[in-house]
C-alpha atoms as a PDB file:
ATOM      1  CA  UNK A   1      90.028 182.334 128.698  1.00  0.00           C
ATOM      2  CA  UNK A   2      92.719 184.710 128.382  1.00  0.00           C
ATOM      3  CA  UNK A   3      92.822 185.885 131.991  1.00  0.00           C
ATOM      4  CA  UNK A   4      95.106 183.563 134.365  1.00  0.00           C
ATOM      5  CA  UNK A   5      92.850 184.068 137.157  1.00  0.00           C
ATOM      6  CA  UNK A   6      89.985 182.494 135.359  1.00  0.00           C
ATOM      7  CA  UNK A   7      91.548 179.840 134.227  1.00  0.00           C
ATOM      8  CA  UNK A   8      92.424 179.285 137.575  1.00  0.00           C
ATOM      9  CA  UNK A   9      89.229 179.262 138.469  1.00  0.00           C
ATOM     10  CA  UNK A  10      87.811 176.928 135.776  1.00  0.00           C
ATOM     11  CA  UNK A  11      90.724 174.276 136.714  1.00  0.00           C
ATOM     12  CA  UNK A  12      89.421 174.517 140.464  1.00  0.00           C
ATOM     13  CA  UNK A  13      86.128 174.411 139.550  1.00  0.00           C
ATOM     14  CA  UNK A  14      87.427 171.347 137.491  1.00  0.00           C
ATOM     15  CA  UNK A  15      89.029 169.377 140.078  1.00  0.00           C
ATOM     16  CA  UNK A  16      86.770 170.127 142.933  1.00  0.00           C
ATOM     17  CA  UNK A  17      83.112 170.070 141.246  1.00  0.00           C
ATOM     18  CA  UNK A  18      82.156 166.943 144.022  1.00  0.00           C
ATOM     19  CA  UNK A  19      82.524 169.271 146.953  1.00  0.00           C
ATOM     20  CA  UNK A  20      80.295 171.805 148.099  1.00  0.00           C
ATOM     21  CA  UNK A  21      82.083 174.923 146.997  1.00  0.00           C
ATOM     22  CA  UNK A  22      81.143 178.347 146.846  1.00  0.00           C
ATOM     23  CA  UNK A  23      82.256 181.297 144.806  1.00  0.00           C
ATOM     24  CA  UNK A  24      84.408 182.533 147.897  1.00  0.00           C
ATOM     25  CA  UNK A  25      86.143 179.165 148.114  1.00  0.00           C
ATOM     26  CA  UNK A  26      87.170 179.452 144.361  1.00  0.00           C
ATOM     27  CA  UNK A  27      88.262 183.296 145.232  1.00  0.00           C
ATOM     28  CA  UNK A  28      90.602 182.701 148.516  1.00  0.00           C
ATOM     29  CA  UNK A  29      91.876 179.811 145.980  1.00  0.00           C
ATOM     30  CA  UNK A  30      92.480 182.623 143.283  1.00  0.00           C
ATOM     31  CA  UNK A  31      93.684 184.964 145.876  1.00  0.00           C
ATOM     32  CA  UNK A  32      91.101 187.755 144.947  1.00  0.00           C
ATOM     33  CA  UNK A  33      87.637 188.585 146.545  1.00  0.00           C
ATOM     34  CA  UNK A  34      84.608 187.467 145.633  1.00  0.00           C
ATOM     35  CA  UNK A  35      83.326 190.847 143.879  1.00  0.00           C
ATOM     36  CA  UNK A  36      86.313 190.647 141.803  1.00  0.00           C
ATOM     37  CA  UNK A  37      86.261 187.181 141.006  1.00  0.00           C
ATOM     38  CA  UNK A  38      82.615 187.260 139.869  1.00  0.00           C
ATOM     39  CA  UNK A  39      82.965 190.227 137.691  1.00  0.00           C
ATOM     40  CA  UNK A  40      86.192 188.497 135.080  1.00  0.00           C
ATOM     41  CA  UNK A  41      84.378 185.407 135.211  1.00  0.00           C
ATOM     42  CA  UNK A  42      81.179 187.137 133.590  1.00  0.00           C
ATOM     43  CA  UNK A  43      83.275 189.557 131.425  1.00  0.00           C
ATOM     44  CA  UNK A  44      85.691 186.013 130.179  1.00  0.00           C
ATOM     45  CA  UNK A  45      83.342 183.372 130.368  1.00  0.00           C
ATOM     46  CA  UNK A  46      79.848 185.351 130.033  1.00  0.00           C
ATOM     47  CA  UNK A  47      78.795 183.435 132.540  1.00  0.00           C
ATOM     48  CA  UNK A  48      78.182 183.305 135.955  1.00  0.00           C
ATOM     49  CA  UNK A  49      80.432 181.095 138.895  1.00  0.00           C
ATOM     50  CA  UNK A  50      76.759 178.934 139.382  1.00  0.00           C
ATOM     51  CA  UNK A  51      76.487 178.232 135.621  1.00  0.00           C
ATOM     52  CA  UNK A  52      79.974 177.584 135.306  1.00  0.00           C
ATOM     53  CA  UNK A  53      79.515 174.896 138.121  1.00  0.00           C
ATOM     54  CA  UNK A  54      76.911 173.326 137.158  1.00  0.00           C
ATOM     55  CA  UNK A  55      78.477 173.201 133.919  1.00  0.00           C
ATOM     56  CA  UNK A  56      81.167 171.622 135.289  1.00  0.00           C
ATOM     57  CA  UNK A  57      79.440 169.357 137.345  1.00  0.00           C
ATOM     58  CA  UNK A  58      76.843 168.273 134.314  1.00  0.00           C
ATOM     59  CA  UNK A  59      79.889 167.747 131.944  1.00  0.00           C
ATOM     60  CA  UNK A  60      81.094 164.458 134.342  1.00  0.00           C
ATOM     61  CA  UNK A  61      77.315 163.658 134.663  1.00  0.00           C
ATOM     62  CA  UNK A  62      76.608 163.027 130.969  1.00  0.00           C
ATOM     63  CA  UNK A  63      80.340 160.415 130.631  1.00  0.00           C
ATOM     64  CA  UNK A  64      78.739 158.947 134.051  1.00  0.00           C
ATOM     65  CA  UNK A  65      75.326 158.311 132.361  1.00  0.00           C
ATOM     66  CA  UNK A  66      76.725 155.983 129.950  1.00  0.00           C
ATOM     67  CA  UNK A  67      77.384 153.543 132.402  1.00  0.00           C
ATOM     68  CA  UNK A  68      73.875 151.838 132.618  1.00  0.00           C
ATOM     69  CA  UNK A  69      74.793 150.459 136.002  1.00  0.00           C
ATOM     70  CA  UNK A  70      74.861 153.543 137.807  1.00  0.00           C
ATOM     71  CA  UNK A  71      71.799 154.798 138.749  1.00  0.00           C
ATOM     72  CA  UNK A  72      70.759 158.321 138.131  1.00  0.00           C
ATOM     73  CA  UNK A  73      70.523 159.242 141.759  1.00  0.00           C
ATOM     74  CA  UNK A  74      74.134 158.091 142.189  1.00  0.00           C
ATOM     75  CA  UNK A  75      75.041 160.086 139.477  1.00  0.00           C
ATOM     76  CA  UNK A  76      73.844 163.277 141.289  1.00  0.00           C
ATOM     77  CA  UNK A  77      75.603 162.245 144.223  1.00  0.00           C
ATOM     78  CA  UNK A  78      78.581 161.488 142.556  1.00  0.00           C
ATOM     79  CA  UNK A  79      78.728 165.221 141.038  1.00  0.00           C
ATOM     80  CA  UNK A  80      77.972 166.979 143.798  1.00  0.00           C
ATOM     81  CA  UNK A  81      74.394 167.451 144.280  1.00  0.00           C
ATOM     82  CA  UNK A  82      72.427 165.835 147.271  1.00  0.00           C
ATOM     83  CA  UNK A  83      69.546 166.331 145.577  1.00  0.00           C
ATOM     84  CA  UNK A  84      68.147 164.085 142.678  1.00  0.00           C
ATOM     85  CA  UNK A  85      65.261 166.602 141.602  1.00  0.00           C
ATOM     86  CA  UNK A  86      67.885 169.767 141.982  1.00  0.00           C
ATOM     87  CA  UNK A  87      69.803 167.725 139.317  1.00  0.00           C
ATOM     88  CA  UNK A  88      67.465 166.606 137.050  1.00  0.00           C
ATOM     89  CA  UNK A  89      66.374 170.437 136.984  1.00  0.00           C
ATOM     90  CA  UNK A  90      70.004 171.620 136.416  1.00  0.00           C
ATOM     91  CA  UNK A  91      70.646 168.578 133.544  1.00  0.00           C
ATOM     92  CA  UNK A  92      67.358 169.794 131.739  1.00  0.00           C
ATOM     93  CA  UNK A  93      68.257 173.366 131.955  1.00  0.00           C
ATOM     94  CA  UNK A  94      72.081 172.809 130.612  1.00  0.00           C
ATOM     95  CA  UNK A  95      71.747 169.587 128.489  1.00  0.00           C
ATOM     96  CA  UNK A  96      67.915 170.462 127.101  1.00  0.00           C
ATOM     97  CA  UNK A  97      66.773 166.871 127.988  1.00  0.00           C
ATOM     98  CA  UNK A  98      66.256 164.817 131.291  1.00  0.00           C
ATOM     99  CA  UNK A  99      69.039 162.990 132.392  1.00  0.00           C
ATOM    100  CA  UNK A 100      66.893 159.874 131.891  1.00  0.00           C
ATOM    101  CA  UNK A 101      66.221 160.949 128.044  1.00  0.00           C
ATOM    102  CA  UNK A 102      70.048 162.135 127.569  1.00  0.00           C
ATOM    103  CA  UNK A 103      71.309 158.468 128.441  1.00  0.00           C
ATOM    104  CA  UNK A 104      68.292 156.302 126.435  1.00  0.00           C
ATOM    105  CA  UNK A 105      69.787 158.365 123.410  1.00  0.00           C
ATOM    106  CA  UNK A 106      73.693 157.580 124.243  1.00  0.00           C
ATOM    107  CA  UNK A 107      72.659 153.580 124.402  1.00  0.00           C
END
Protein backbone atom coordinates (compact mmCIF):
# COMPACT_ATOMS: atom_id res chain seq x y z
CA UNK A 1 0.00 0.00 0.00
CA UNK A 2 1.15 3.29 -0.94
CA UNK A 3 -0.61 5.26 1.79
CA UNK A 4 1.50 5.47 5.22
CA UNK A 5 -1.55 5.34 7.18
CA UNK A 6 -2.47 1.97 5.87
CA UNK A 7 0.46 0.52 6.21
CA UNK A 8 0.24 1.55 9.56
CA UNK A 9 -2.64 -0.06 9.93
CA UNK A 10 -1.71 -3.43 8.34
CA UNK A 11 1.56 -3.51 10.72
CA UNK A 12 -0.93 -3.03 13.78
CA UNK A 13 -3.20 -5.27 12.56
CA UNK A 14 0.03 -7.44 12.22
CA UNK A 15 1.34 -7.30 15.60
CA UNK A 16 -1.84 -7.23 17.51
CA UNK A 17 -4.16 -9.86 15.53
CA UNK A 18 -4.43 -12.02 19.22
CA UNK A 19 -6.28 -9.20 20.88
CA UNK A 20 -9.68 -8.22 20.51
CA UNK A 21 -9.34 -5.11 18.43
CA UNK A 22 -11.67 -3.07 16.69
CA UNK A 23 -11.46 -0.74 13.75
CA UNK A 24 -11.41 2.32 16.27
CA UNK A 25 -8.49 0.80 18.15
CA UNK A 26 -6.47 0.55 14.82
CA UNK A 27 -7.73 4.38 14.09
CA UNK A 28 -6.73 6.20 17.60
CA UNK A 29 -3.43 4.00 16.75
CA UNK A 30 -3.33 5.75 13.22
CA UNK A 31 -4.39 8.97 14.69
CA UNK A 32 -7.47 9.35 12.30
CA UNK A 33 -11.22 8.44 12.90
CA UNK A 34 -12.80 5.57 12.15
CA UNK A 35 -14.82 6.93 8.95
CA UNK A 36 -11.59 7.92 7.60
CA UNK A 37 -9.70 5.01 8.37
CA UNK A 38 -12.27 2.64 6.82
CA UNK A 39 -12.63 4.50 3.65
CA UNK A 40 -8.28 4.31 2.51
CA UNK A 41 -8.32 0.93 3.71
CA UNK A 42 -11.14 -0.05 1.08
CA UNK A 43 -9.84 2.40 -1.61
CA UNK A 44 -5.77 0.73 -0.86
CA UNK A 45 -6.47 -2.59 0.13
CA UNK A 46 -10.10 -3.19 -1.50
CA UNK A 47 -10.92 -4.56 1.41
CA UNK A 48 -12.56 -4.05 4.43
CA UNK A 49 -10.74 -3.62 8.31
CA UNK A 50 -12.84 -7.26 9.18
CA UNK A 51 -11.39 -9.01 6.09
CA UNK A 52 -8.17 -7.58 6.56
CA UNK A 53 -8.25 -9.12 10.17
CA UNK A 54 -9.26 -12.09 9.63
CA UNK A 55 -6.79 -12.20 7.01
CA UNK A 56 -4.36 -11.47 9.28
CA UNK A 57 -5.40 -13.62 11.86
CA UNK A 58 -5.90 -16.81 9.26
CA UNK A 59 -2.36 -16.12 7.79
CA UNK A 60 -0.67 -17.27 11.52
CA UNK A 61 -3.45 -19.97 11.63
CA UNK A 62 -2.41 -21.90 8.51
CA UNK A 63 1.96 -21.85 9.85
CA UNK A 64 0.16 -22.93 13.31
CA UNK A 65 -1.68 -25.87 11.61
CA UNK A 66 1.40 -27.52 10.65
CA UNK A 67 2.23 -28.32 13.98
CA UNK A 68 0.14 -31.59 14.43
CA UNK A 69 0.34 -31.17 18.17
CA UNK A 70 -1.71 -28.25 18.46
CA UNK A 71 -5.11 -28.79 18.34
CA UNK A 72 -7.41 -26.87 16.13
CA UNK A 73 -9.32 -25.28 18.93
CA UNK A 74 -6.02 -23.95 20.31
CA UNK A 75 -5.28 -22.67 17.15
CA UNK A 76 -8.40 -20.40 17.23
CA UNK A 77 -7.53 -19.35 20.53
CA UNK A 78 -4.19 -18.68 19.78
CA UNK A 79 -5.31 -16.16 16.84
CA UNK A 80 -7.73 -14.47 18.44
CA UNK A 81 -11.01 -16.04 18.17
CA UNK A 82 -12.88 -17.57 21.27
CA UNK A 83 -14.83 -19.33 19.15
CA UNK A 84 -13.86 -22.68 17.34
CA UNK A 85 -17.01 -22.72 14.90
CA UNK A 86 -16.54 -18.67 14.23
CA UNK A 87 -13.08 -19.88 13.00
CA UNK A 88 -13.62 -22.73 11.14
CA UNK A 89 -16.30 -20.44 9.28
CA UNK A 90 -13.74 -17.60 8.76
CA UNK A 91 -10.76 -20.37 7.60
CA UNK A 92 -13.35 -21.84 5.01
CA UNK A 93 -14.40 -18.53 3.79
CA UNK A 94 -10.58 -17.12 3.36
CA UNK A 95 -8.57 -20.38 2.81
CA UNK A 96 -11.58 -22.32 0.67
CA UNK A 97 -11.10 -25.48 2.85
CA UNK A 98 -11.70 -26.42 6.61
CA UNK A 99 -8.98 -25.90 8.76
CA UNK A 100 -9.05 -29.67 9.36
CA UNK A 101 -8.74 -30.32 5.38
CA UNK A 102 -6.06 -27.33 4.96
CA UNK A 103 -3.61 -29.17 7.50
CA UNK A 104 -4.29 -33.14 6.23
CA UNK A 105 -3.00 -31.54 2.84
CA UNK A 106 0.22 -29.66 4.46
CA UNK A 107 1.24 -33.27 6.19
Amino acid sequence: ANSFIVRQAISYLEENYKEKITLQDVADYCYVSQWHLSKLLNKHMDKSFYNLLNEARIKVAKKLLEDPALRICDISEMVGYADTGHFSRVFKKVVGVSANTYRNKAE
